[in-house]
N, C-alpha and C. Protein backbone atom coordinates (compact mmCIF):
# COMPACT_ATOMS: atom_id res chain seq x y z
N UNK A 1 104.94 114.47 88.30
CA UNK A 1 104.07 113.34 88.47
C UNK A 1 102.91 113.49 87.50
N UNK A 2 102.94 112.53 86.68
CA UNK A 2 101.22 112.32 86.09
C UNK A 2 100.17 110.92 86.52
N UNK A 3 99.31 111.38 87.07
CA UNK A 3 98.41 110.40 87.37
C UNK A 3 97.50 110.43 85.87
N UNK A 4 96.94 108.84 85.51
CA UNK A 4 95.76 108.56 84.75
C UNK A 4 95.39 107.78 85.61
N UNK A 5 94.03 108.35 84.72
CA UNK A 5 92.45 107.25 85.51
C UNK A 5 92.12 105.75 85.12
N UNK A 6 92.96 105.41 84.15
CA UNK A 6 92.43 103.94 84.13
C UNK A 6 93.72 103.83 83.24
N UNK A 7 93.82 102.36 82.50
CA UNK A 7 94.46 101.66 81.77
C UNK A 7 94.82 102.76 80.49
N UNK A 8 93.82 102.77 79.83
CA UNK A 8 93.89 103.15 78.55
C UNK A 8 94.55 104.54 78.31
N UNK A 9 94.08 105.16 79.36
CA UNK A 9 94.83 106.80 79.85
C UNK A 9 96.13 106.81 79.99
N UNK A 10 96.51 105.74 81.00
CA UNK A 10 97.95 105.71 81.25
C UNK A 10 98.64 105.34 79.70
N UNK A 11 98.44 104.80 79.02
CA UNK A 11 98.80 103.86 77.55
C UNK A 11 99.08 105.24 77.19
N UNK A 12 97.91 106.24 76.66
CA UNK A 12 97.81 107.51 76.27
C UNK A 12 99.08 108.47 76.41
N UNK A 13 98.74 108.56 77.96
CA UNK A 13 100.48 109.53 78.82
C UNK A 13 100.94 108.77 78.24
N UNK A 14 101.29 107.79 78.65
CA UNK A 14 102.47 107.41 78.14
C UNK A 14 103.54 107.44 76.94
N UNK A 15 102.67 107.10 75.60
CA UNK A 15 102.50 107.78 74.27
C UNK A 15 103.03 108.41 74.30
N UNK A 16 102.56 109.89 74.18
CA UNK A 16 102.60 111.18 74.52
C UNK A 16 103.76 111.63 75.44
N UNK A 17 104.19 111.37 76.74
CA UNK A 17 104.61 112.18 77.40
C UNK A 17 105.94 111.27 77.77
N UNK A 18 106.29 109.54 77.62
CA UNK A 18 106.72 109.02 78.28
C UNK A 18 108.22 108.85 77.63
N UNK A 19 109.02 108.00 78.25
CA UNK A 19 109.28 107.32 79.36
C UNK A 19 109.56 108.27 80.49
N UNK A 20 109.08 107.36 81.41
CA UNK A 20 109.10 108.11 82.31
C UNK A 20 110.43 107.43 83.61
N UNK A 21 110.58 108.32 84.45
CA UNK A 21 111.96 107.43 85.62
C UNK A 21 111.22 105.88 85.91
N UNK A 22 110.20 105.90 86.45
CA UNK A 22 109.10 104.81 86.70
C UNK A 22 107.44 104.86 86.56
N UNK A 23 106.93 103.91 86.21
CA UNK A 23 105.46 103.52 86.16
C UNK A 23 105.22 102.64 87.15
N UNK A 24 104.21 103.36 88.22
CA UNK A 24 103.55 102.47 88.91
C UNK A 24 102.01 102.81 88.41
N UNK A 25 101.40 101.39 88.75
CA UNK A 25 100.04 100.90 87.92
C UNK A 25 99.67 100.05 89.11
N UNK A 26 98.38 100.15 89.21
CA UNK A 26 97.60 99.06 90.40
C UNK A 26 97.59 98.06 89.48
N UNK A 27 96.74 96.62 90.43
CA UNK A 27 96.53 95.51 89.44
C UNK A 27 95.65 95.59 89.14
N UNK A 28 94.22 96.26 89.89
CA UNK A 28 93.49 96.69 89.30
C UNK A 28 92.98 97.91 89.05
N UNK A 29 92.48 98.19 87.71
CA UNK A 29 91.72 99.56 87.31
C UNK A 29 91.13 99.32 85.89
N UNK A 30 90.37 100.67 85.79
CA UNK A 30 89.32 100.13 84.54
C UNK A 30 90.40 100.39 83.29
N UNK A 31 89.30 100.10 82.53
CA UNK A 31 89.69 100.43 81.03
C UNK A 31 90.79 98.77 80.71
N UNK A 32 91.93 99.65 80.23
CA UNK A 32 93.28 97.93 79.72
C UNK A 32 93.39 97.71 80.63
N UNK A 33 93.70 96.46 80.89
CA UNK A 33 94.10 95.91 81.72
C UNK A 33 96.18 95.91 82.37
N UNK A 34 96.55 95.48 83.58
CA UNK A 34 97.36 95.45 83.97
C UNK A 34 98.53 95.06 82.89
N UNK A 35 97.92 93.92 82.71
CA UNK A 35 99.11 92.57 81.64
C UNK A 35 98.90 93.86 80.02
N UNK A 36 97.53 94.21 79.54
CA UNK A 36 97.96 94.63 78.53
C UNK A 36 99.06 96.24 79.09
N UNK A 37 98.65 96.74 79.71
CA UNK A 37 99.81 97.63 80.04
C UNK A 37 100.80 97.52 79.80
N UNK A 38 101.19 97.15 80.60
CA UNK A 38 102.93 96.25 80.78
C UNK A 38 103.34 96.05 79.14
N UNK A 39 102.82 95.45 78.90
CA UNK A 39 103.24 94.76 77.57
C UNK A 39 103.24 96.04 76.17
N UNK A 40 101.94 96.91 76.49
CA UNK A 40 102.25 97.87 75.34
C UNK A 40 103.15 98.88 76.02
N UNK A 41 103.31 99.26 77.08
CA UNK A 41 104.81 100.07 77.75
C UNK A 41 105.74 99.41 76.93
N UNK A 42 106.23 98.16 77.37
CA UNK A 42 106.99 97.62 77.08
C UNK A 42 107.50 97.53 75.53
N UNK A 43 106.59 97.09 74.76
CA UNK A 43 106.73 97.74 73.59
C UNK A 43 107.54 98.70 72.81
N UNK A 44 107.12 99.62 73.02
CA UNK A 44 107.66 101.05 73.82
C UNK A 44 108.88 101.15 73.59
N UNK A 45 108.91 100.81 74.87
CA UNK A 45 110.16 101.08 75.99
C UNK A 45 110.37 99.56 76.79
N UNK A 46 111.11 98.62 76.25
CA UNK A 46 112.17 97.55 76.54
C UNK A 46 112.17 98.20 77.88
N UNK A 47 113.33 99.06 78.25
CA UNK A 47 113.84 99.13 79.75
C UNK A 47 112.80 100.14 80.51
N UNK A 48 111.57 100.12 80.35
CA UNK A 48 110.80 101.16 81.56
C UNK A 48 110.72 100.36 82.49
N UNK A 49 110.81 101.13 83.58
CA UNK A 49 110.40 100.05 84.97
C UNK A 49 109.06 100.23 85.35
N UNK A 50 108.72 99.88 85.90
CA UNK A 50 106.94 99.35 85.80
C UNK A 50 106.80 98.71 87.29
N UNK A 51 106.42 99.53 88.37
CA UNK A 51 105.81 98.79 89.80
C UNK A 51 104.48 98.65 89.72
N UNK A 52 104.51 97.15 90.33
CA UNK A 52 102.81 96.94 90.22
C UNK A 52 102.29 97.42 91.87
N UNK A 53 101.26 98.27 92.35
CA UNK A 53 100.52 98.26 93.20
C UNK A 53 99.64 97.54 93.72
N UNK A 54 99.59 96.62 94.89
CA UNK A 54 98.56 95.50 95.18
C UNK A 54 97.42 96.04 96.71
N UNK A 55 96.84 95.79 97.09
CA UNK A 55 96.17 95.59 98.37
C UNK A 55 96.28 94.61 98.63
N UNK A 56 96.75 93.40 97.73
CA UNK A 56 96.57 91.78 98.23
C UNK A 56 98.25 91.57 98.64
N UNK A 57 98.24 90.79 99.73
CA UNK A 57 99.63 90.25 100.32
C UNK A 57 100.73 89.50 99.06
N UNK A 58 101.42 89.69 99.28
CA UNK A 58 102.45 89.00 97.93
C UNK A 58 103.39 88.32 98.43
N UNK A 59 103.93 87.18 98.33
CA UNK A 59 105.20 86.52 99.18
C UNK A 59 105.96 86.10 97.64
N UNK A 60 107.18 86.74 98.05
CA UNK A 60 107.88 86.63 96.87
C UNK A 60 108.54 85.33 97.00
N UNK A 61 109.34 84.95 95.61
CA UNK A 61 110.15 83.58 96.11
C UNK A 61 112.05 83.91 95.83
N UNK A 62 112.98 83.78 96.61
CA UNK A 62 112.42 81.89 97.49
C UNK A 62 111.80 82.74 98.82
N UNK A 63 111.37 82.11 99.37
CA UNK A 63 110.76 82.38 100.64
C UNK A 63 111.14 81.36 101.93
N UNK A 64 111.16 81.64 103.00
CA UNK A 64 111.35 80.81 104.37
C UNK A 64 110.39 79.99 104.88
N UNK A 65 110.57 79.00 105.65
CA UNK A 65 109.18 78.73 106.17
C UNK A 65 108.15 79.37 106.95
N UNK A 66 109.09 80.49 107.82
CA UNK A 66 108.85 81.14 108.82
C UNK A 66 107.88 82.40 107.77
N UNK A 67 108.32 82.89 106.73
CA UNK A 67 107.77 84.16 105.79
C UNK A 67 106.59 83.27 104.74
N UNK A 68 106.78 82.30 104.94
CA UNK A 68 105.33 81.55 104.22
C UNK A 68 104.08 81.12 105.36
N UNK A 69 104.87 81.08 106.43
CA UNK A 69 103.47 80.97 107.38
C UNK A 69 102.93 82.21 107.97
N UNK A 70 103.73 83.20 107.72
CA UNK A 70 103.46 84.42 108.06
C UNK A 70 102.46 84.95 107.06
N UNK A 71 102.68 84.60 105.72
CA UNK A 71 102.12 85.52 104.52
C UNK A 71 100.49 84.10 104.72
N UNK A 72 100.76 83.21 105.17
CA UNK A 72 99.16 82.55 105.19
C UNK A 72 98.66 83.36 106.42
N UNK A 73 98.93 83.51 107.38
CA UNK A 73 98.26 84.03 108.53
C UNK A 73 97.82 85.32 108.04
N UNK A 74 98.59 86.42 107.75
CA UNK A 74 97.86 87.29 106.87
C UNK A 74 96.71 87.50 106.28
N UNK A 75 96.70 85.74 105.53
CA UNK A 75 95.70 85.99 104.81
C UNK A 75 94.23 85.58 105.25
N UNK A 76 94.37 84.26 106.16
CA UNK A 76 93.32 84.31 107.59
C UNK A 76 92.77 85.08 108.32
N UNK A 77 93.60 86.42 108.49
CA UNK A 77 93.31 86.73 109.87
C UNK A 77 92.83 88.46 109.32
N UNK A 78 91.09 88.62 109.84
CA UNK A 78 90.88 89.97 108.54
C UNK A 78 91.81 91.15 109.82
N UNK A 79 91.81 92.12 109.06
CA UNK A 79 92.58 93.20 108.55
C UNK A 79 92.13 94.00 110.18
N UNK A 80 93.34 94.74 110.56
CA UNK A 80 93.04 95.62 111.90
C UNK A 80 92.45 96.82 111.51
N UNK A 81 92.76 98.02 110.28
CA UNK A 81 92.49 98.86 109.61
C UNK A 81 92.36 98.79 108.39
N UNK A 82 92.24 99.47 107.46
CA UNK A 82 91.43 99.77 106.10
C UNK A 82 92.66 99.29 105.41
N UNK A 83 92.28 98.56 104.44
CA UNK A 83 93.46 97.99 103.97
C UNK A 83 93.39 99.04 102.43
N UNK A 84 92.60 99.40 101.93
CA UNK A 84 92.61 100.59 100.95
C UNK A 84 92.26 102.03 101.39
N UNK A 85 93.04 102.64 100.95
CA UNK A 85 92.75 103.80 101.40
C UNK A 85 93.28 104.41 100.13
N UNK A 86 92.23 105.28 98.94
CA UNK A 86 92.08 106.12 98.10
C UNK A 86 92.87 107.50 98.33
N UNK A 87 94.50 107.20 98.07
CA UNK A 87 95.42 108.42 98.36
C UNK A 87 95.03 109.41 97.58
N UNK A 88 95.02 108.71 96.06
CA UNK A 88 95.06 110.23 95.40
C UNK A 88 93.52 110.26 94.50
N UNK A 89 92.68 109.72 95.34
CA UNK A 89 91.22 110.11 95.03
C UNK A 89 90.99 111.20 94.97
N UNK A 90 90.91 112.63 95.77
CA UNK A 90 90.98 114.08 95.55
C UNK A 90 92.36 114.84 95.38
N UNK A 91 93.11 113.75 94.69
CA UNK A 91 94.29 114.83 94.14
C UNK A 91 94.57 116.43 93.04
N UNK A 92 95.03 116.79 93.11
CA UNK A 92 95.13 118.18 92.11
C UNK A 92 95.68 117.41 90.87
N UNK A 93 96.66 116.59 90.95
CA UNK A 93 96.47 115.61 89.74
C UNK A 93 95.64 115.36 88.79
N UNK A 94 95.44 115.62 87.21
CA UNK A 94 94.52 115.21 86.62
C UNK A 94 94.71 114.92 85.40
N UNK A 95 94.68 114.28 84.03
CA UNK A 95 94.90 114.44 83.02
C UNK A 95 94.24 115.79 82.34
């Protein structure tokens, strides 16, 4: 596993160390951005796979009526527990 701290880091590993089996990337973090990510991976590496990480609800398509009124209520109704929680904030992980 390699964790980077922002956009531009990951670009860096990547460079350097990649392809990798998969890239997961939040949507957000400092430095490049998400979209430029993707796109200079991609670059790259045509076939890397690339998961995006969200805190925000996502309803994919096609969707049901029943899974579209679900994903609005979601978004109404605030949160029972912490909807972020900083896993690998004190990780041994580091560049």
């Amino acid at each position: 596993m390699t964790i980077a701290t922002d956009g531009d880091a990951a670009l860096t590993t990547f460079e350097k160390d990649g392809p990798f089996d998969v890239v997961l990337t939040d949507i957000l973090h400092p430095g490049l951005g998400v979209t430029g990510l993707i796109q200079s991976i991609w670059k790259i590496n045509p076939k890397q796979q690339i998961g995006i990480i969200t805190g925000f609800p996502i309803l994919s398509k096609p969707f049901t009526k029943d899974q579209l009124l679900n994903f609005v209520d979601k978004l109404v109704k605030p949160p029972t527990f912490p909807s972020y929680v900083p896993l690998l904030a004190d990780s041994e992980y580091h560049l």
